[in-house]
C-alpha atoms as a PDB file:
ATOM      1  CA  UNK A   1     177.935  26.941-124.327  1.00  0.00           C
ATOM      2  CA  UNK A   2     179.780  24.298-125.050  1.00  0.00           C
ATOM      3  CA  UNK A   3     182.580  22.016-123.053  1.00  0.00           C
ATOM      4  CA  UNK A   4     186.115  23.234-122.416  1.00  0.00           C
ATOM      5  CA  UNK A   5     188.446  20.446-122.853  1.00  0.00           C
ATOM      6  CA  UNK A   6     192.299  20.909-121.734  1.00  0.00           C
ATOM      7  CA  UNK A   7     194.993  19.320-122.481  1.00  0.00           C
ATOM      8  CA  UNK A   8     196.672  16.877-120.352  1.00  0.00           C
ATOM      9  CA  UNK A   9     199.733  19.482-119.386  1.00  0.00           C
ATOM     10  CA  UNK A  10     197.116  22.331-118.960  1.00  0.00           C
ATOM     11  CA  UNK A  11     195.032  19.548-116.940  1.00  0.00           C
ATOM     12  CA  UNK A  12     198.187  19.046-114.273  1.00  0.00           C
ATOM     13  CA  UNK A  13     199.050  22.559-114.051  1.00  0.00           C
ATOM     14  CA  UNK A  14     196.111  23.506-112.625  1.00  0.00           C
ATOM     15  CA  UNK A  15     195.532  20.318-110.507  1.00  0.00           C
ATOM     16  CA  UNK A  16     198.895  20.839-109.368  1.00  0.00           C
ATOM     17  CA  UNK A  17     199.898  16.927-110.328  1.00  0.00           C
ATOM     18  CA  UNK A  18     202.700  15.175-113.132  1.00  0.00           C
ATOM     19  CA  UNK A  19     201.644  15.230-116.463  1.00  0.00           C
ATOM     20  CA  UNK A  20     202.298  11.265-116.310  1.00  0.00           C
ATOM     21  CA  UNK A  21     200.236  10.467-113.729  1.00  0.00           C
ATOM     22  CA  UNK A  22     197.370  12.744-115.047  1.00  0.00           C
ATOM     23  CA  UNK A  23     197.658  10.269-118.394  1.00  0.00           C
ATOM     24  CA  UNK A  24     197.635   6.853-116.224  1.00  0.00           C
ATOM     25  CA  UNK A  25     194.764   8.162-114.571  1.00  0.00           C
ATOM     26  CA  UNK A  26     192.849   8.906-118.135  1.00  0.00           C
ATOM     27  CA  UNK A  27     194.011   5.421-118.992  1.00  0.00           C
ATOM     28  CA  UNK A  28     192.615   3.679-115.940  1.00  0.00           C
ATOM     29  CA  UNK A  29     189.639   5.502-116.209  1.00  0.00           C
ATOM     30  CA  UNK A  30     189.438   7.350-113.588  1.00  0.00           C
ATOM     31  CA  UNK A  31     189.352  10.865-115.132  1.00  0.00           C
ATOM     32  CA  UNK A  32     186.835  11.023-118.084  1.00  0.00           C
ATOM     33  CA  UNK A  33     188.848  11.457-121.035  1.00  0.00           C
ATOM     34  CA  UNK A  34     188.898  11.555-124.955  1.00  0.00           C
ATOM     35  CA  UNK A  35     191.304  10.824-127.563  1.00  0.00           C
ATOM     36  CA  UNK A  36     191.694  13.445-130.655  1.00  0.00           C
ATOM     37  CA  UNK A  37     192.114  10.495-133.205  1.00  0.00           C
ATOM     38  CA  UNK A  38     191.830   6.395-132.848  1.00  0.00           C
ATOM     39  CA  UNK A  39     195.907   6.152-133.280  1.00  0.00           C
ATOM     40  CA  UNK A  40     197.154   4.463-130.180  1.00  0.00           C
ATOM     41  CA  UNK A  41     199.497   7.271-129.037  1.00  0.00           C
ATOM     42  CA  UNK A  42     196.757  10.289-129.966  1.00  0.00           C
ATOM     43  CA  UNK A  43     196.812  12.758-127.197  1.00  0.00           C
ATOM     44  CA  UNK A  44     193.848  13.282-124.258  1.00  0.00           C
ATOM     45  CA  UNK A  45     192.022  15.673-124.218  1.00  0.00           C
ATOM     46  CA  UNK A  46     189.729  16.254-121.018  1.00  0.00           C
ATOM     47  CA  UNK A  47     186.723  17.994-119.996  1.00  0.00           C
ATOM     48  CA  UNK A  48     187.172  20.925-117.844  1.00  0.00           C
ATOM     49  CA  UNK A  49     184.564  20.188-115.714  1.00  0.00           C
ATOM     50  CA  UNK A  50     186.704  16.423-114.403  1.00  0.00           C
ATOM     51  CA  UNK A  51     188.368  19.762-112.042  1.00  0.00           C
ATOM     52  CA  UNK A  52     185.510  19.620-109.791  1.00  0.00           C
ATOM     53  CA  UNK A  53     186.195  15.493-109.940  1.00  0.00           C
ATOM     54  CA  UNK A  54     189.355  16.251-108.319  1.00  0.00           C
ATOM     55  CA  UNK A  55     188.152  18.690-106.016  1.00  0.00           C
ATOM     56  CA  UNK A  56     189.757  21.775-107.726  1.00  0.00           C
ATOM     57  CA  UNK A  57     188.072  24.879-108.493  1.00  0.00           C
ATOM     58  CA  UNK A  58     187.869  25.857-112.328  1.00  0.00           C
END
């Protein structure tokens, strides 16, 4: 099976945080995220499993 990614709204929903601060985390690094495309403003996407990073269930 392969790896759920969500998107950065989905992401803060469920870890119960801004949607802002979820994407300045993914920028600093500190949640492991990807980009759909190379373009500068491309969305995150990010692996369902950086929950458990966070100490939320999935």
């Amino acid at each position: 099976m392969g790896t759920r990614y969500l998107t950065v709204k989905a992401f803060a929903e469920r870890a119960d945080m801004n949607p802002e601060v979820v994407r300045r985390l993914c920028r600093r690094g500190d949640i492991k995220a990807r980009r759909i495309s190379n373009a500068r403003n491309s969305p995150y996407r990010i692996p369902e499993a950086e929950l458990d990073q966070l100490g939320v269930p999935a």
